[in-house]
Protein backbone atom coordinates (compact mmCIF):
# COMPACT_ATOMS: atom_id res chain seq x y z
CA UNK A 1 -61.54 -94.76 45.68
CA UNK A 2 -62.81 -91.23 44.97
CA UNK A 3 -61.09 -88.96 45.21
CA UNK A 4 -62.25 -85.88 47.96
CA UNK A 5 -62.30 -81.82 46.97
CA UNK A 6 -62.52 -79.54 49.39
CA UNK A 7 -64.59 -75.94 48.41
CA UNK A 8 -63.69 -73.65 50.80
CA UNK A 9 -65.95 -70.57 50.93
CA UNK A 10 -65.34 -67.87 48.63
CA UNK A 11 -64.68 -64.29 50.50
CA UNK A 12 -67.31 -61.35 49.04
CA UNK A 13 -65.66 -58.95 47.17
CA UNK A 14 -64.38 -55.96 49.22
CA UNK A 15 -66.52 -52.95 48.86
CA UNK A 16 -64.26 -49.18 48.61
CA UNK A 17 -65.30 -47.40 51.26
CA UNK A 18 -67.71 -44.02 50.23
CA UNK A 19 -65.30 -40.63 49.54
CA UNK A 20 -64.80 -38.36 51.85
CA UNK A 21 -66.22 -34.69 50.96
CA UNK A 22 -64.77 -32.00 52.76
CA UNK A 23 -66.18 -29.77 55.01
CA UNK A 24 -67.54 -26.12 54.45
CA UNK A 25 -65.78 -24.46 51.45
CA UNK A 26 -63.06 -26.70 50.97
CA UNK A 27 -65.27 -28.76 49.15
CA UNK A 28 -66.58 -25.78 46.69
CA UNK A 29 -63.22 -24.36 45.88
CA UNK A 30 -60.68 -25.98 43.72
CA UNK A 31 -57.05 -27.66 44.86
CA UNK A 32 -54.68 -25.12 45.58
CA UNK A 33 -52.10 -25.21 43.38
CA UNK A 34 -48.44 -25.34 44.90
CA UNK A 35 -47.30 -21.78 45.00
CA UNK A 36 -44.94 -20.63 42.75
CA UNK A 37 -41.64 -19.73 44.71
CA UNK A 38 -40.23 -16.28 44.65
CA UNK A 39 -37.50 -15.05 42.67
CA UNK A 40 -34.88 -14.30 44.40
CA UNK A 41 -33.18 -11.20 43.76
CA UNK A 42 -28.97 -11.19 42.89
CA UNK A 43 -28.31 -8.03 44.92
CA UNK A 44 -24.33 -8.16 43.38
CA UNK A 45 -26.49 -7.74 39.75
CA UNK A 46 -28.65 -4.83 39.99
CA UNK A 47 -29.11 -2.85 36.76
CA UNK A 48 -27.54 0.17 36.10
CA UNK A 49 -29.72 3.42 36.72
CA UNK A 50 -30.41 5.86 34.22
CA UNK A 51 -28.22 9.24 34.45
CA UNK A 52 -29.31 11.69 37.50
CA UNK A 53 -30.07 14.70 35.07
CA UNK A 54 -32.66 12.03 33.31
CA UNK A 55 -34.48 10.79 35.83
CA UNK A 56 -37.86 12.42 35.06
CA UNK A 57 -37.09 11.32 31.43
CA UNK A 58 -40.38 9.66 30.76
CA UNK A 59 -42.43 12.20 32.36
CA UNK A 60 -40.91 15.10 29.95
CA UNK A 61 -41.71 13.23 26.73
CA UNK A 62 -45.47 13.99 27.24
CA UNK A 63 -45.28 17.16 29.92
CA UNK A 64 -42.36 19.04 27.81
CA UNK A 65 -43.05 19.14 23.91
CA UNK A 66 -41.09 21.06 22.06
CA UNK A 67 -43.59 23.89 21.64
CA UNK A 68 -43.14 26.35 19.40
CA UNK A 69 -45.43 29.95 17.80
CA UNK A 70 -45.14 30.24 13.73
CA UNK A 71 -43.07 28.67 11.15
CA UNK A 72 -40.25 26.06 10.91
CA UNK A 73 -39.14 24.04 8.67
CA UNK A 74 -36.13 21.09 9.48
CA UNK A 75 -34.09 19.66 6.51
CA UNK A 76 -31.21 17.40 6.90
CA UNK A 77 -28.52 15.77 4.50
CA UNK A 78 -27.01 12.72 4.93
CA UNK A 79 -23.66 13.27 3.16
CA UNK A 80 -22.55 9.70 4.34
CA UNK A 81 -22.78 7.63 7.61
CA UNK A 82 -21.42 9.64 9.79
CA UNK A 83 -21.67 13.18 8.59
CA UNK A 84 -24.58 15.64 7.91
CA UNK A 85 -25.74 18.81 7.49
CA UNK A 86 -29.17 20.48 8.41
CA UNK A 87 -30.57 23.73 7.51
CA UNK A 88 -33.56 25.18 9.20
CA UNK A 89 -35.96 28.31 9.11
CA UNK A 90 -38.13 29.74 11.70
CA UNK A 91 -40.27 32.34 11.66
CA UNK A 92 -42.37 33.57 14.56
CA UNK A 93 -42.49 35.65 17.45
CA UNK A 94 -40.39 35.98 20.77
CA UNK A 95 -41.73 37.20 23.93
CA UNK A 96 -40.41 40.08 25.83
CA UNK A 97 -40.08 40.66 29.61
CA UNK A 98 -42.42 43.42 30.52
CA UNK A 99 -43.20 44.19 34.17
CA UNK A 100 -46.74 44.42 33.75
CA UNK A 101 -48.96 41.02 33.40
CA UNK A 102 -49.35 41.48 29.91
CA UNK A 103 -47.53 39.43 27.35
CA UNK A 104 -45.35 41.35 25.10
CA UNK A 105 -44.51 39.72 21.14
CA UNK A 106 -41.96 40.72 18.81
CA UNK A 107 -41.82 38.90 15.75
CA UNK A 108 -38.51 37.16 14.44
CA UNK A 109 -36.78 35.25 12.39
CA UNK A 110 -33.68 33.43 12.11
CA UNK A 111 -32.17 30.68 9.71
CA UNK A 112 -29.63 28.16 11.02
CA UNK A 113 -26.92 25.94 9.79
CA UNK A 114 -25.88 22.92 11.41
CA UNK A 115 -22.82 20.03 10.87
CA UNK A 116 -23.21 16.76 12.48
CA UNK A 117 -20.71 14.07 13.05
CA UNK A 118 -22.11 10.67 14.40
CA UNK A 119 -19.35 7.61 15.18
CA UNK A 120 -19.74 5.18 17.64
CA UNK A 121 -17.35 6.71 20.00
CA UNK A 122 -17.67 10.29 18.93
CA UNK A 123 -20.43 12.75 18.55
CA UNK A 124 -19.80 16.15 17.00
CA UNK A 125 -22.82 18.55 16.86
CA UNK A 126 -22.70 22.26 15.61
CA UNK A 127 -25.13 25.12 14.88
CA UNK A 128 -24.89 28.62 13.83
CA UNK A 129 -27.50 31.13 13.57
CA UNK A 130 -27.83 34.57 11.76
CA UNK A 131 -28.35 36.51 14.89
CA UNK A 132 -24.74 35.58 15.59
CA UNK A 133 -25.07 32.16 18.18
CA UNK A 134 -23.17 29.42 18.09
CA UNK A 135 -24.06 25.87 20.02
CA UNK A 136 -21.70 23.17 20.04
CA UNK A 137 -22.04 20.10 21.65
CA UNK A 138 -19.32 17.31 21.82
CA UNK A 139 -19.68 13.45 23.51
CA UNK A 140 -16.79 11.49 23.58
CA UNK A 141 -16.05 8.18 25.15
CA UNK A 142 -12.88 7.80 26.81
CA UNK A 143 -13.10 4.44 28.34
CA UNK A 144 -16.20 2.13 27.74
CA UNK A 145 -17.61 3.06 31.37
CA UNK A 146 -15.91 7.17 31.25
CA UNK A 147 -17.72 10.14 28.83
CA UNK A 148 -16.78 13.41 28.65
CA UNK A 149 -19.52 15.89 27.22
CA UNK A 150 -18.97 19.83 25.89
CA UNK A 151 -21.84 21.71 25.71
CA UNK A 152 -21.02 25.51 24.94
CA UNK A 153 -23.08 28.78 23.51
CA UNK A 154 -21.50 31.52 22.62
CA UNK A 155 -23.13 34.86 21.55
CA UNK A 156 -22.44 38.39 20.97
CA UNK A 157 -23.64 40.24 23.72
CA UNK A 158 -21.28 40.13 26.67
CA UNK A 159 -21.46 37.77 29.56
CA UNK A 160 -24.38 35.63 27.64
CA UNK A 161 -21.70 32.66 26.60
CA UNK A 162 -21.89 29.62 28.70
CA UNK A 163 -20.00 26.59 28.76
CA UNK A 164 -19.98 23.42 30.36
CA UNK A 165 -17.57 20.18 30.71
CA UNK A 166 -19.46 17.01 31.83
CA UNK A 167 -17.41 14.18 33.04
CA UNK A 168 -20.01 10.64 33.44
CA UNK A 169 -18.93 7.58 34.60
CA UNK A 170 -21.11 4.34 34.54
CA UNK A 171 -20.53 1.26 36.83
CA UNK A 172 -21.94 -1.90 37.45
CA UNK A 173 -25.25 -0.68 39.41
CA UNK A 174 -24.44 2.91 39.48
CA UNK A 175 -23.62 6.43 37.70
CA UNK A 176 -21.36 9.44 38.51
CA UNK A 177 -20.96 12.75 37.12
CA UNK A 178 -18.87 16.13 37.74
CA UNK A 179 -19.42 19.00 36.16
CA UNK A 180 -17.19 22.70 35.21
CA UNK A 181 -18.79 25.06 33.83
CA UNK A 182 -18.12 29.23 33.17
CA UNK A 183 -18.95 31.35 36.48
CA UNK A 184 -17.21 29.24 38.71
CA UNK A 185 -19.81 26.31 38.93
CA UNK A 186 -18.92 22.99 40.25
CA UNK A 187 -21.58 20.37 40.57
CA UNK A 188 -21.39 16.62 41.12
CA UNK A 189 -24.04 13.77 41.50
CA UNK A 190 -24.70 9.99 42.00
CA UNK A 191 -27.15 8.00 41.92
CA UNK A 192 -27.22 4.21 43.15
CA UNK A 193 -29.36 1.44 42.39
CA UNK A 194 -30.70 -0.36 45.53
CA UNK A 195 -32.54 -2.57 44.47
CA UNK A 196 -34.52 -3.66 41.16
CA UNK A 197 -36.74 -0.86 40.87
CA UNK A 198 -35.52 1.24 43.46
CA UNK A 199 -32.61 3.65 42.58
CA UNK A 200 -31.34 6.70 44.78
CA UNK A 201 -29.39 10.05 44.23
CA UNK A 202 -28.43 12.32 45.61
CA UNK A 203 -26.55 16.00 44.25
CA UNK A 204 -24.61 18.85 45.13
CA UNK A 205 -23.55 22.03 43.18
CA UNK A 206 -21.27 25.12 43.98
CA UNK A 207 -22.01 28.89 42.30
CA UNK A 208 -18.61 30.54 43.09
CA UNK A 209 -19.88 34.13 41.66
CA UNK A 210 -22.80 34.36 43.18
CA UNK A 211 -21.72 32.72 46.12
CA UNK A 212 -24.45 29.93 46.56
CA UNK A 213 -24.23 25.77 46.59
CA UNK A 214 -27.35 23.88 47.03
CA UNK A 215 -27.70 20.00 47.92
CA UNK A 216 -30.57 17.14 46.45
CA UNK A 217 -31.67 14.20 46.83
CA UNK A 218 -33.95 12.23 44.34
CA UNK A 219 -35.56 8.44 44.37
CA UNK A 220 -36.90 6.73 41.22
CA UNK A 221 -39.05 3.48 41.45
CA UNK A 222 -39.99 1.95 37.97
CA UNK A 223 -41.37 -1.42 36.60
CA UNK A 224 -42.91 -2.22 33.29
CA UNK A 225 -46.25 -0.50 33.81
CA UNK A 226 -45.17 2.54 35.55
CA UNK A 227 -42.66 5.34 36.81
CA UNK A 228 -42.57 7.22 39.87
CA UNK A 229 -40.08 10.00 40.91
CA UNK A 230 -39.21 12.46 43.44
CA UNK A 231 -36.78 15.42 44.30
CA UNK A 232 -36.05 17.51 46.93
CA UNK A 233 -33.46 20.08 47.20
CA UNK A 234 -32.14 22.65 49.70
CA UNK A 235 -32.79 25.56 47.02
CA UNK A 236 -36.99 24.61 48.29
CA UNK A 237 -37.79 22.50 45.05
CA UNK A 238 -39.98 19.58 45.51
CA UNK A 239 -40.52 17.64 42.56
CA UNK A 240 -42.59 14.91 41.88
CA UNK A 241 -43.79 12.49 38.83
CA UNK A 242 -45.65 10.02 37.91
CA UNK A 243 -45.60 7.97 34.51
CA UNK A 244 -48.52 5.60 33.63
CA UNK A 245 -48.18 2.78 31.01
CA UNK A 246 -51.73 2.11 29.68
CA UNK A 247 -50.48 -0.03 26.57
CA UNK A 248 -47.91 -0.34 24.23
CA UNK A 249 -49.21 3.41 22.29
CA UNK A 250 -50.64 5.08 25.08
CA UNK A 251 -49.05 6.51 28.54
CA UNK A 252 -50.28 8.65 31.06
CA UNK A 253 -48.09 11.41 33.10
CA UNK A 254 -48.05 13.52 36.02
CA UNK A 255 -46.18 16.00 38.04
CA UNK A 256 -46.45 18.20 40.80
CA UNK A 257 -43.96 20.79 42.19
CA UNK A 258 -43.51 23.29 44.97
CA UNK A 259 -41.39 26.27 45.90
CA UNK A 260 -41.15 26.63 49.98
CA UNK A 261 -39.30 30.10 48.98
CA UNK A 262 -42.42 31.23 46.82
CA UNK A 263 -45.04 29.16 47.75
CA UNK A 264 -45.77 28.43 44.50
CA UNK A 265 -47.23 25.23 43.47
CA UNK A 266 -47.95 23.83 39.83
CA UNK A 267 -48.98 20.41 38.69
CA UNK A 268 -49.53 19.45 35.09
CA UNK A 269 -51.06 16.48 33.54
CA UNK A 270 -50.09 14.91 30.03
CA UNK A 271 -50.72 11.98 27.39
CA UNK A 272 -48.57 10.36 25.03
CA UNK A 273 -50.24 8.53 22.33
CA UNK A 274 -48.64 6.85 19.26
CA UNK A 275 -50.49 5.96 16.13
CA UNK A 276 -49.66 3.95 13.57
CA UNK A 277 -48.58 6.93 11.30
CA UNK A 278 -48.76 9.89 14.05
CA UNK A 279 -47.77 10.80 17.74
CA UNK A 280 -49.87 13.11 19.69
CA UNK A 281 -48.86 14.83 23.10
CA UNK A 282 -50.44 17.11 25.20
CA UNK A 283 -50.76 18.38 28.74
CA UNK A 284 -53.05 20.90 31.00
CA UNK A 285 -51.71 22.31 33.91
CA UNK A 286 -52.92 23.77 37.27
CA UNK A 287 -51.95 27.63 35.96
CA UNK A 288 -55.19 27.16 33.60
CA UNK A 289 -52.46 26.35 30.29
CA UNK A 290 -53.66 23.52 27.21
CA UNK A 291 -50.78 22.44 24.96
CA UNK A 292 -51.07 19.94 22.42
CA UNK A 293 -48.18 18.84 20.05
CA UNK A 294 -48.52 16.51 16.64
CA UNK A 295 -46.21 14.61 14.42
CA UNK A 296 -47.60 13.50 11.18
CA UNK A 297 -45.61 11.39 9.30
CA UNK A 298 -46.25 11.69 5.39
CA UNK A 299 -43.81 9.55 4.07
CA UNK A 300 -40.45 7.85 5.16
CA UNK A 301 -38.59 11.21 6.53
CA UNK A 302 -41.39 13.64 5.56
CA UNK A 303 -42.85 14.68 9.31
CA UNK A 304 -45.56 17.28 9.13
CA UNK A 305 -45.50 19.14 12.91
CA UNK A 306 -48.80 21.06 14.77
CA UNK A 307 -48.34 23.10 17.69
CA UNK A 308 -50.96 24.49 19.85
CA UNK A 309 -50.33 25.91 23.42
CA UNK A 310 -53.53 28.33 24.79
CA UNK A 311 -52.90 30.22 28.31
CA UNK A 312 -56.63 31.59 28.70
CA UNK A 313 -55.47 33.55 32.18
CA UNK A 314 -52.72 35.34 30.24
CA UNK A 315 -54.56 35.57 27.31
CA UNK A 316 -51.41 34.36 25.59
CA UNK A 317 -52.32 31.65 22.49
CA UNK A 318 -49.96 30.36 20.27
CA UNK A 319 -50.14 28.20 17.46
CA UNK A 320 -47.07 26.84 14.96
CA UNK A 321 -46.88 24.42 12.17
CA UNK A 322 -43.88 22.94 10.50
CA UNK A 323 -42.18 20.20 8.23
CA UNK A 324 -39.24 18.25 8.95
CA UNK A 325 -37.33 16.62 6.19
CA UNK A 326 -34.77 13.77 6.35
CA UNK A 327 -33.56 11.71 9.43
C-alpha cells in the first residue's frame, strides 16, 4: 500500500511594487532635513550692558586715534606689580584760537611725570607736567557691583580746574551711574539690557551755573559680526555708528552726526587693521580730513608710533612720530 503525497501548487514569488517618484521638484531637491528648533531666550539672564559713557566704544578705536603733531616719547618702569612710574616728552606745536579761518601754531613742549598704582580693587593714576597741571585719576571698588571714580585737573590759571566724582553701579542686566562734578553739575544715566543684543539708555544732566540740563536717550544692538548705535539728545545731537567685523584683524566703522541748533552735519569713515607685528587705523571724514595712525612693535615693549592727519580745506597737515617703551 503506497503511500499518497499531495503537491500542492507553489505560489509565484511576490513582485515589490515599482517606487513612487514624486512629482515636479520634489523629486529634484533633496529631503528636508528636520529644522533645527530655536533657542529660546532666558529673559531673567540677559547680559550685562557695557557702561552708557562707552557705548560707541568700538567705533572710537578706529574713528578717534590718539593723534598727535611732533615728538613723543613714552617710558615706563615697573618698580613691582603694582607700582610704576612713567616719564614722557613731547615736543610739537599747539594750535591757537584765531577768529579768522586760518590755523594759528605755536610750538611747545612739555615733559611729564607720572605714578601708577594698579591692585585689583584699587587704581591710583597721577601725572604732573612742567607747565604746572596736575591729572589724577582714582577707581575704587566699594562693593563687587558699586565703583566710585575721581577724575580731577588742576592748573594754574583760575577757574581751569575741574573735577569729577563718578559713582557706577552694575547689576544683573543693567548699569547705573551719578555723577558731581565742580560748577554745580549733576548728571545721571542708565542703561538696560532688553534683550540679547538690544540694550537701551537713557540720560539726564543738570549745569547749575550756567543754568542748563539736557536729557538722552541712546540704543545699542550688537552681535559677533557687528555694532550699531544711536543717540539723541535734547541739546540737538544725533549720533549714530556703525561697527563692521570683517575678520578676526580687520573691522570697518562708521558714524554720522547732526546738530539741529547748527545744522551741521559730519560723518567719518575708519579701518582698524591688526597685523601680526603692527596695528594700523585711519579714517576720512565728510569735512575733506585723512588721518592715519601706526603702531609698530619692535620688540616685546619697544612700540614705534606714526601719526599723520592732513585737512586739505584748512590747509592744516600734521605729522608726529614717537616711541613708547615698557608696558
Amino acid at each position: 500500500m503506497g503511500s499518497s503525497v499531495s503537491h500542492a501548487a507553489t505560489p509565484p514569488p511576490s513582485i515589490p511594487p515599482p517606487p513612487q517618484h514624486a512629482v515636479g521638484l520634489a523629486g529634484v531637491l533633496p529631503p528636508k532635513s528636520e529644522e533645527k528648533s530655536e533657542r529660546k531666550v532666558n529673559w531673567l539672564n540677559l547680559p550685562c550692558p557695557v557702561p552708557f559713557e562707552e557705548i560707541q566704544r568700538e567705533a572710537l578705536m578706529s574713528l578717534k586715534p590718539e593723534l598727535f603733531e611732533g615728538l613723543r616719547f613714552d617710558f615706563t618702569k615697573g618698580l613691582n606689580q603694582k607700582f610704576s612710574l612713567s616719564h614722557s616728552v613731547f615736543m610739537g606745536s599747539m594750535e591757537v584760537p584765531s577768529q579768522s579761518s586760518d590755523t594759528i601754531k605755536v610750538p611747545t613742549a612739555h615733559y611729564e611725570f607720572g605714578a601708577n598704582f594698579l591692585d585689583p580693587k584699587l587704581m591710583l593714576v597721577g601725572r604732573v607736567l612742567t607747565d604746572g597741571r596736575l591729572n589724577a585719576r582714582v577707581k575704587c571698588d566699594l562693593t563687587d557691583n558699586l565703583t566710585l571714580k575721581i577724575n580731577a585737573q588742576l592748573t594754574n590759571e583760575p577757574h581751569f580746574s575741574q573735577g569729577m566724582f563718578n559713582f557706577d553701579y552694575k547689576g544683573k542686566d543693567y548699569r547705573s551711574q551719578f555723577q558731581i562734578g565742580n560748577n554745580a553739575f549733576y548728571g545721571a544715566n542708565y542703561i538696560q539690557s532688553v534683550s540679547p543684543h538690544l540694550s537701551l539708555g537713557s540720560e539726564v544732566f543738570w549745569l547749575g551755573h550756567q543754568r542748563k540740563s539736557g536729557v538722552g536717550f541712546a540704543a545699542r544692538y550688537d552681535t559677533d559680526k557687528m555694532v550699531a548705535t544711536g543717540q539723541v539728545a535734547s541739546t540737538g545731537i544725533v549720533a549714530l555708528s556703525y561697527v563692521q567685523k570683517v575678520s578676526e584683524k580687520v573691522s570697518l566703522a562708521s558714524d554720522f552726526m547732526y546738530n539741529l541748533m547748527t545744522r551741521d552735519v559730519t560723518s567719518s569713515f575708519g579701518y582698524d587693521y591688526i597685523l601680526r607685528q603692527c596695528r594700523l587705523r585711519g579714517k576720512f571724514d565728510s569735512a575733506g580730513c585723512v588721518a592715519a595712525y601706526l603702531e609698530e612693535r619692535l620688540n616685546m615693549g619697544v612700540n614705534f608710533i606714526l601719526s599723520a592727519e592732513i585737512n586739505h580745506p584748512k590747509k592744516d597737515y600734521k605729522f608726529g612720530f614717537g616711541m613708547t617703551v615698557g608696558e
